[in-house]
Protein backbone atom coordinates (compact mmCIF):
# COMPACT_ATOMS: atom_id res chain seq x y z
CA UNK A 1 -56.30 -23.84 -14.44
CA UNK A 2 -53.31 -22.04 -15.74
CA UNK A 3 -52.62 -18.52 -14.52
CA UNK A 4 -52.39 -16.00 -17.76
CA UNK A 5 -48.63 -15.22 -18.82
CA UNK A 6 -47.94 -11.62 -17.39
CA UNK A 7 -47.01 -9.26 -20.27
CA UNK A 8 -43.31 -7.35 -20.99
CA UNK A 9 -45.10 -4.51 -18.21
CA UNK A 10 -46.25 -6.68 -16.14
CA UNK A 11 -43.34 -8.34 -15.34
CA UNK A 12 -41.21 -5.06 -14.75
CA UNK A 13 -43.79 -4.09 -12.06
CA UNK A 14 -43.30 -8.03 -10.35
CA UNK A 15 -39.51 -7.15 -10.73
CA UNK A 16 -39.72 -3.56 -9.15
CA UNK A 17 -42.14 -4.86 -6.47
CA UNK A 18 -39.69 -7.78 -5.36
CA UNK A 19 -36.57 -5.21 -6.02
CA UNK A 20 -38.35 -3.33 -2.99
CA UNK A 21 -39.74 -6.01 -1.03
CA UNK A 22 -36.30 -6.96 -0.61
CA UNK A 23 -34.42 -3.96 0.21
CA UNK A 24 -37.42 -3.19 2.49
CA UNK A 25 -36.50 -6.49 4.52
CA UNK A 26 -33.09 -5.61 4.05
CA UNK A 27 -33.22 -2.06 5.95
CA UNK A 28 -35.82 -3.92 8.45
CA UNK A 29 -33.00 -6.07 9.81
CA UNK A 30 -29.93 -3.48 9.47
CA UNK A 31 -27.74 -4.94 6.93
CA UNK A 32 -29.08 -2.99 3.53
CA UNK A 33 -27.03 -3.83 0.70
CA UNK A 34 -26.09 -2.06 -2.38
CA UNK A 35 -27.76 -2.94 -5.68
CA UNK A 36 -25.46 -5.33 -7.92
CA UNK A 37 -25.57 -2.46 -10.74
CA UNK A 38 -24.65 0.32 -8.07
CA UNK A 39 -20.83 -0.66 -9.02
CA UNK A 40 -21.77 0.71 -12.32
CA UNK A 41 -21.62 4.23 -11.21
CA UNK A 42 -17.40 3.44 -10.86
CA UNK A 43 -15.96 5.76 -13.60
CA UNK A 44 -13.25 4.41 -15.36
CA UNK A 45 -10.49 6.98 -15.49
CA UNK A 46 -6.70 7.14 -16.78
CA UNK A 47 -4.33 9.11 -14.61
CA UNK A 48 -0.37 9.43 -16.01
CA UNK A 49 -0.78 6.10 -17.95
CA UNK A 50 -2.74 4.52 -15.08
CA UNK A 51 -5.91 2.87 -15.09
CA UNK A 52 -8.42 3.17 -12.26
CA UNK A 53 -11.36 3.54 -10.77
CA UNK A 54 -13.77 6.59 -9.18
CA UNK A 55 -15.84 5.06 -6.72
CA UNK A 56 -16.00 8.08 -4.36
CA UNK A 57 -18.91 9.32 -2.58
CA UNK A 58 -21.27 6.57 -3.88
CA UNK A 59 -22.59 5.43 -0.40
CA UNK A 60 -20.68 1.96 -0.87
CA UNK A 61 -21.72 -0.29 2.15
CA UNK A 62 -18.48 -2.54 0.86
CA UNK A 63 -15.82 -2.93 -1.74
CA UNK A 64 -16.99 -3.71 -5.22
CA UNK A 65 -16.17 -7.26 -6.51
CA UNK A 66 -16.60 -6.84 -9.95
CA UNK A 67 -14.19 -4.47 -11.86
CA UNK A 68 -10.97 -4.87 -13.43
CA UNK A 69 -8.83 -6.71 -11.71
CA UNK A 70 -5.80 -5.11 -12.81
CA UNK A 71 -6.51 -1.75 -12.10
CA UNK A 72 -3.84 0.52 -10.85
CA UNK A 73 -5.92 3.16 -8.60
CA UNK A 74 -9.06 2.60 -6.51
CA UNK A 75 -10.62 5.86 -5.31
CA UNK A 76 -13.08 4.52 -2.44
CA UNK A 77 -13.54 7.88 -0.25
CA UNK A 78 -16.42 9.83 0.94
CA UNK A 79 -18.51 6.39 1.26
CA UNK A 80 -20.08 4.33 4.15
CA UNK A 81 -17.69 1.23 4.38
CA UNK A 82 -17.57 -0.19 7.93
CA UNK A 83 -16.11 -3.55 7.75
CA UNK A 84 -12.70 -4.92 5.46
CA UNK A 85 -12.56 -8.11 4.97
CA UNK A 86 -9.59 -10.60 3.69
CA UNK A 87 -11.89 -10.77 0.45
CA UNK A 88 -12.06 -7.34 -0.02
CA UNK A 89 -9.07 -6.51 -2.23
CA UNK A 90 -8.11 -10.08 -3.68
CA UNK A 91 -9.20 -9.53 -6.47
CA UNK A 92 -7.31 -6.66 -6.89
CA UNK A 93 -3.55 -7.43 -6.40
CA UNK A 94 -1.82 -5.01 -9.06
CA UNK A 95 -3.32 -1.93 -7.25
CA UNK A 96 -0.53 0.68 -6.38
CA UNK A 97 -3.08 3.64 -4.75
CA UNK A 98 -5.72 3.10 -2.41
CA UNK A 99 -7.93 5.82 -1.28
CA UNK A 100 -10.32 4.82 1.83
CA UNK A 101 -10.45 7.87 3.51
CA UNK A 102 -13.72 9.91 5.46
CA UNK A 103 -15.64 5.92 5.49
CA UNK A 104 -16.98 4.50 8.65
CA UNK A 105 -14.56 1.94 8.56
CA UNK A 106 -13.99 0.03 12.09
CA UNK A 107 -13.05 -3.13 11.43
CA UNK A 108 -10.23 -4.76 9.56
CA UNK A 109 -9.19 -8.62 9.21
CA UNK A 110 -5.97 -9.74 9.71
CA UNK A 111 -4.49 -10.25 6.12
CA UNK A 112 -6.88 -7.49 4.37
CA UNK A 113 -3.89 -5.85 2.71
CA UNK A 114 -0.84 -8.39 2.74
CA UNK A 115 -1.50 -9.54 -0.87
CA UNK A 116 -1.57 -5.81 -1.40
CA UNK A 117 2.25 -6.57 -2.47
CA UNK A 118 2.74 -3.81 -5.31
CA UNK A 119 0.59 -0.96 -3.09
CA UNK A 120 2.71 2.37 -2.69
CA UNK A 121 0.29 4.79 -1.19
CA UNK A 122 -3.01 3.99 1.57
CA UNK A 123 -4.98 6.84 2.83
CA UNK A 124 -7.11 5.60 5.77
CA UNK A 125 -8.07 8.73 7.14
CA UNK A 126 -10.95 10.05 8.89
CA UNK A 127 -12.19 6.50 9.41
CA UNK A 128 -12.61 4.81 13.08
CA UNK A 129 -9.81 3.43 13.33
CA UNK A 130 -8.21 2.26 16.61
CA UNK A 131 -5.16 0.77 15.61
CA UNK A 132 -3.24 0.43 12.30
CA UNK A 133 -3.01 -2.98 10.47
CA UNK A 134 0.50 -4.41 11.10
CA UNK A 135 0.67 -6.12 8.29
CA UNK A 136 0.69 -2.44 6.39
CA UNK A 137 4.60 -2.02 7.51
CA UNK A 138 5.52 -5.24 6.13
CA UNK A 139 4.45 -4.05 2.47
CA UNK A 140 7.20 -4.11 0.53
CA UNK A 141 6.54 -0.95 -1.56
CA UNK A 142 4.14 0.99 0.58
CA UNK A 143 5.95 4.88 0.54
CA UNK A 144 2.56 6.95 1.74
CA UNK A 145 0.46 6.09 4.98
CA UNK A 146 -2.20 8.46 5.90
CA UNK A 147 -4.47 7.14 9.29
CA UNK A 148 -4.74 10.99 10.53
CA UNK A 149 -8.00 11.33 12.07
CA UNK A 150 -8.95 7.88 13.81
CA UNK A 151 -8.35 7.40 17.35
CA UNK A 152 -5.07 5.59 17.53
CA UNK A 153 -4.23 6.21 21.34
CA UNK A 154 -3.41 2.51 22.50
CA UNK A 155 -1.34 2.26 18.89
CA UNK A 156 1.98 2.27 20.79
CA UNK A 157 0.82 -1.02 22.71
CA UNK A 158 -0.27 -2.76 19.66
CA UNK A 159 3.34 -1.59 18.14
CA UNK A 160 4.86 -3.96 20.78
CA UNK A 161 4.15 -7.24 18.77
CA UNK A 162 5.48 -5.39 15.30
CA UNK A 163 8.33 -7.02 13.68
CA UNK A 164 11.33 -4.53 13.40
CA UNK A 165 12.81 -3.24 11.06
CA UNK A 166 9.88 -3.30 9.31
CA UNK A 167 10.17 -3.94 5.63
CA UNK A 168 7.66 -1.56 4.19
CA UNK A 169 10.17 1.79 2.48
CA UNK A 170 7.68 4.70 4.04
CA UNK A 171 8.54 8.08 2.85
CA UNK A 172 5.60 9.62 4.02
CA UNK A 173 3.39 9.34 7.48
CA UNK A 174 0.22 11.25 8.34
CA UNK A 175 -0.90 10.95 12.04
CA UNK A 176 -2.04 13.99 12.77
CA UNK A 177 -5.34 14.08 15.53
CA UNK A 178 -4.61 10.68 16.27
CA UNK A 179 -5.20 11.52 20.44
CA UNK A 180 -1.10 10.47 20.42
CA UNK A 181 1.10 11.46 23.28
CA UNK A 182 4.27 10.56 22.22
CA UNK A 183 5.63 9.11 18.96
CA UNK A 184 5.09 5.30 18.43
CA UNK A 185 8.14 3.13 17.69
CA UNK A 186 7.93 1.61 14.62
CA UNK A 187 11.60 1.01 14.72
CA UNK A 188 14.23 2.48 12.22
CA UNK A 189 12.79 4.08 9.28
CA UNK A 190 15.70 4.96 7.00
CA UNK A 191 13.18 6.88 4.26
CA UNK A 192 11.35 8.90 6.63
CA UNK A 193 11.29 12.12 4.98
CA UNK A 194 7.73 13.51 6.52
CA UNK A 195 5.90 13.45 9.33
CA UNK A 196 3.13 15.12 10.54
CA UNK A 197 1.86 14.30 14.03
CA UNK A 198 -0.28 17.37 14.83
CA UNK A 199 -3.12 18.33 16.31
CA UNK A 200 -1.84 15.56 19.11
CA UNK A 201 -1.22 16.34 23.08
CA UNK A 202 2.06 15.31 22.77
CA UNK A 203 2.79 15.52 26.03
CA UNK A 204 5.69 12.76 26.59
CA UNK A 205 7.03 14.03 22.95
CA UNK A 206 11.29 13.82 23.67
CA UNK A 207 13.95 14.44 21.01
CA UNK A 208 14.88 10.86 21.32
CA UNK A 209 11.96 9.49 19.78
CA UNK A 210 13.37 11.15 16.47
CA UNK A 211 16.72 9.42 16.50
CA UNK A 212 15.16 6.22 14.27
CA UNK A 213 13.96 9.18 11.32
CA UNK A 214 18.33 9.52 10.68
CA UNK A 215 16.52 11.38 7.25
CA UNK A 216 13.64 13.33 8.38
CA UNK A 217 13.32 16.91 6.23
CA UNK A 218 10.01 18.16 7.43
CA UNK A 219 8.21 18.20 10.43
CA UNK A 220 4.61 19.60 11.52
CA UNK A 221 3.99 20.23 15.24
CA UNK A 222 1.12 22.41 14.82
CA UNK A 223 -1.33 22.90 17.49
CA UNK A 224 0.35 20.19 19.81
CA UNK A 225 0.60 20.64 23.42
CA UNK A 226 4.68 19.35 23.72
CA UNK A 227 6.19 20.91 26.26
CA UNK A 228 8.17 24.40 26.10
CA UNK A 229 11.57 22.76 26.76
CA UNK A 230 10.96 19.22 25.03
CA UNK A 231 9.93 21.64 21.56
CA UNK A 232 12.51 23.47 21.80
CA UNK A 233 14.81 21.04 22.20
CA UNK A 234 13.74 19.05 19.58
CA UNK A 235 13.45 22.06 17.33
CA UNK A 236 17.25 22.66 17.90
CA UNK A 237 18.45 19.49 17.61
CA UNK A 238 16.10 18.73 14.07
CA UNK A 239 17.45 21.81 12.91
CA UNK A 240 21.04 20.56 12.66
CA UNK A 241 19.72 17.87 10.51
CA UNK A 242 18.06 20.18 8.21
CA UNK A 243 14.79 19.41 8.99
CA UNK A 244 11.76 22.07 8.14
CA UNK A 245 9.61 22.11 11.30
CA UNK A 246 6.45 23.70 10.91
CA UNK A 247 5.16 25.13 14.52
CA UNK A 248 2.95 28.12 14.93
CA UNK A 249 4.30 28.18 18.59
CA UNK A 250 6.88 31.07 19.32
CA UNK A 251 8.05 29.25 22.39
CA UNK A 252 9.69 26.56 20.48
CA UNK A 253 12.20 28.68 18.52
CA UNK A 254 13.48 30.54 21.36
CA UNK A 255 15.92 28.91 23.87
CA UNK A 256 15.81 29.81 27.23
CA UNK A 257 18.15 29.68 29.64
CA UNK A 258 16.58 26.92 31.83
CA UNK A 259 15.86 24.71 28.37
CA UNK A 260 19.86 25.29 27.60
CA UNK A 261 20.85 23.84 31.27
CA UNK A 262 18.60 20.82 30.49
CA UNK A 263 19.54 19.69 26.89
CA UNK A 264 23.57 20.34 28.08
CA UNK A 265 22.64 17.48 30.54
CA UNK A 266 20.97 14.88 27.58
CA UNK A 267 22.60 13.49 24.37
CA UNK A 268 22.09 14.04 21.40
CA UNK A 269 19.74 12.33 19.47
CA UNK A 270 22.65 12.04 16.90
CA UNK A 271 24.59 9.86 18.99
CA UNK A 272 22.16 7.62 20.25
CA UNK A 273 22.61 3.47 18.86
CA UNK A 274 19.19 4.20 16.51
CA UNK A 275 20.22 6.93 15.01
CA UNK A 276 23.09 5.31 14.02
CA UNK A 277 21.88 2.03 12.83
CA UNK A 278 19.61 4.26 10.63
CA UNK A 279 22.62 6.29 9.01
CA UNK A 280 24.28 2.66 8.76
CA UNK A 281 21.79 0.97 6.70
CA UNK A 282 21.59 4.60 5.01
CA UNK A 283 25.26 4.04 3.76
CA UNK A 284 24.95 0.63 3.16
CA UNK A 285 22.44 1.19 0.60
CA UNK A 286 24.48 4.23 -0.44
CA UNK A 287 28.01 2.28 -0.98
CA UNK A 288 25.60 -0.74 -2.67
CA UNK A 289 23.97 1.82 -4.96
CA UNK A 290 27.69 3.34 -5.81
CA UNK A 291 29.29 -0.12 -6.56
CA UNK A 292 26.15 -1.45 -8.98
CA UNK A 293 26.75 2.01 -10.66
CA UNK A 294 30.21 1.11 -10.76
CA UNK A 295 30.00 -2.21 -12.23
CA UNK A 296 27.88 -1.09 -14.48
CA UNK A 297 30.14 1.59 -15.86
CA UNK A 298 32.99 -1.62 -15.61
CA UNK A 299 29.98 -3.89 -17.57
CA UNK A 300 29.76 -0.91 -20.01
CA UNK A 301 33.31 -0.36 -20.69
CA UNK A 302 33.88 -3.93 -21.26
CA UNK A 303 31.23 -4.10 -23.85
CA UNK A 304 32.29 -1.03 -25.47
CA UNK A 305 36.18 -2.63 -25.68
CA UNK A 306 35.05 -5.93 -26.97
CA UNK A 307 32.39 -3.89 -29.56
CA UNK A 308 35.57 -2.02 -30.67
CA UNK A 309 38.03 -4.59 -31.02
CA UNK A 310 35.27 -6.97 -33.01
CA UNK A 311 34.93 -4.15 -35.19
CA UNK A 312 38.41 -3.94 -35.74
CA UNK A 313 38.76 -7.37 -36.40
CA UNK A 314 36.08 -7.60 -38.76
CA UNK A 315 37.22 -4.39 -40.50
CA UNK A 316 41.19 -6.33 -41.06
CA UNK A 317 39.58 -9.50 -41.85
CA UNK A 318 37.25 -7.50 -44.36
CA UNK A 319 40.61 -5.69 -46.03
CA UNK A 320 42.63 -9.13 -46.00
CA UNK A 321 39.38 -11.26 -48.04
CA UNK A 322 39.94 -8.36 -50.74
CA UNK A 323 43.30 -8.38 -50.66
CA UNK A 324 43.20 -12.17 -50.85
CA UNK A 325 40.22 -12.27 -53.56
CA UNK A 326 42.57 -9.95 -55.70
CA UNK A 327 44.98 -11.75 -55.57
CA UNK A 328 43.29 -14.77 -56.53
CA UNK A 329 42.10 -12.82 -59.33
CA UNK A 330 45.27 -11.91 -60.88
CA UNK A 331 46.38 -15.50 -60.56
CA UNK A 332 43.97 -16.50 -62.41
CA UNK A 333 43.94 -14.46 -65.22
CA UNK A 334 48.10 -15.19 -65.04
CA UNK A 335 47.08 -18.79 -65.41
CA UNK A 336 44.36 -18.27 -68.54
CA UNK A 337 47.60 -16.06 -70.19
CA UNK A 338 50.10 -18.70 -70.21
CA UNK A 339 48.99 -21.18 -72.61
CA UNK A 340 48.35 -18.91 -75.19
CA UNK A 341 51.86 -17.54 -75.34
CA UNK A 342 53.49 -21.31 -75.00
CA UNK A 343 50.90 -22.15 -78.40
CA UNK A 344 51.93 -18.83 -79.93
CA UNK A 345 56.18 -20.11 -78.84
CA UNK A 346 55.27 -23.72 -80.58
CA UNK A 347 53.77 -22.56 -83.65
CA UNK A 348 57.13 -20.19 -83.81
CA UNK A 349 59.61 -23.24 -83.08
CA UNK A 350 58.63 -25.34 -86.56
CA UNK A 351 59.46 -22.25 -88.47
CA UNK A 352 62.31 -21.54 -86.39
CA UNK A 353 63.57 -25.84 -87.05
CA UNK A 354 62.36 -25.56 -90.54
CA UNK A 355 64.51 -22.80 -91.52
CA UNK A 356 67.71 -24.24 -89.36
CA UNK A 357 67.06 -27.33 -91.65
CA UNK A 358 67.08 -25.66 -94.97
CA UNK A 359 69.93 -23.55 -94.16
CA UNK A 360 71.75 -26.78 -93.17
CA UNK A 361 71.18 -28.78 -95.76
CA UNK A 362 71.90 -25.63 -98.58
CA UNK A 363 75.22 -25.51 -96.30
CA UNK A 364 76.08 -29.07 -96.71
CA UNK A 365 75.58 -29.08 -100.63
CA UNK A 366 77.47 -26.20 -100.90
């Protein structure tokens, strides 16, 4: 006996009933998973001539598989993300901003984010974190790192395998409340132009630590336990540099006596062999920016000379095909002339030999 074909309701209440048998089951053994339309909710925005995407505070379990693939901006804060995996961002290649930040995220696989190679800016804060991905330094446009918030303690340990110099051009690094107490070495960073470690006991925080940052402009100590003669050390050594040190502590701007009999006995962070393979690779980049500017100038001036002197050729070889088609001209209406004056000459010369004749012959009767 065949069972009755279930109507167009009918089968929307089988399809809501299985939609939450299964996500019952799913809850039941801890590993609920999103909807497939629950990517839907992404909002596709455009920001400066960039496309991306808003996937913030969405309660995303894990990163969406199906939008554009060559967005520019993925917005993936304020959501419950625990795990990355090397799938996660494949897809995604031409992203240049990633935003990950206040997820759950614990777990990251080795080569998550080194096909990442056109990202410039990764916020992973206020995740749970214990170490930073390696792979993030050798990025070879990554400017902004933000991982303030996790608990990166054991980071300069991990640091020991890191490749150095690293490749990746950072400009910007966040690790403030990162339980840090002292500043890992990542090795020269010639575009260092802000850091912000605070909110750290930086206990074993020296002025050395600063001599790879040869360009560092701004600095934030706040609330971090460094101590008195260390801070205000460092403070008056960064401040030859130029560098902006934000430090609500009064302690560190004032040099006493006992901090000035100590920092006579160290030197300088200016002198050290970091510091000054950091200024070295500075002016290398500085001399090879001033020579391509210079060759191009060269390049342009040599274009502009052989513009002008085509120009000038063209412009004489312009005059000298008039002067020449002139000239052809006249000789050719010189040429149509002449036989009508050598007809006009003969018809003349029978006249001329006919009246010679007469006169002749009357002269020889006479």
């Amino acid at each position: 006996m065949l069972m009755p074909r279930p109507t167009l309701t009918g089968k929307r209440v089988l399809l809501a009933l299985g939609a939450l048998v299964t996500l019952t089951l799913s809850y039941a053994n801890g590993f609920a998973t999103l909807p497939s339309d629950m990517t839907k909710r992404c909002t596709l925005e455009r920001y400066q001539k960039m496309i991306g995407y808003n996937c913030a505070d969405l309660k995303l379990k894990e990163i969406p598989q199906n939008l554009k693939s060559n967005l520019l901006i993925i917005d993936l804060s304020f959501n419950r993300i625990r795990d990355l995996k090397t799938y996660s961002f494949s897809r995604y290649t031409d992203v240049k901003y990633l935003y990950l930040f206040e997820n759950m995220i614990q777990n990251i696989e080795e080569g998550t984010f080194s096909e990442l190679a056109n990202l410039e800016a990764l916020d992973l804060s206020n995740n749970a974190l214990n170490t930073i991905p390696l792979e993030l330094f050798h990025l070879p446009l990554l400017r902004n790192l933000y991982v303030a918030y996790n608990n990166l303690a054991n980071l300069e340990e991990d640091l020991l395998t890191l490749e150095k110099p690293i490749r990746a051009p950072l400009q910007i690094l966040s690790l403030a409340e990162c339980w840090l107490k002292r500043l890992p070495n990542f090795g020269i960073l010639p575009d260092l132009w802000q850091l912000n470690i605070s909110s750290n006991p930086m206990t074993d925080l020296t002025v050395d630590q600063f001599s790879p940052m040869c360009n560092l402009r701004s600095l934030d100590l706040n609330a971090t336990h460094v101590p008195t003669c260390s801070c205000q050390l460092i403070t008056s050594e960064l401040s030859t540099r130029r560098t902006v040190i934000y430090n609500k502590h009064p302690n560190c701007f004032t040099e006493s006596i006992i901090c000035q009999q100590e920092s006579s006995t160290l030197t300088p962070s200016t002198k050290t062999d970091e510091y000054q393979q950091c200024m070295d690779v500075r002016n290398t980049r500085k001399l090879d920016t001033e020579a391509k500017s210079a060759w191009f100038k060269i390049s342009l001036g040599v274009v502009a000379c052989i513009v002008l002197f085509s120009t000038i050729l063209c412009y004489f070889h312009r005059r000298n095909a008039k002067k020449m088609k002139e000239n052809s001209k006249k000789h050719n209406t010189a040429k149509n002339i002449t036989p009508v004056h050598r007809i006009s000459m003969e018809e003349d010369a029978p006249k001329v030999l006919e009246n010679g004749n007469r006169e002749k012959l009357i002269t020889d009767c006479d």
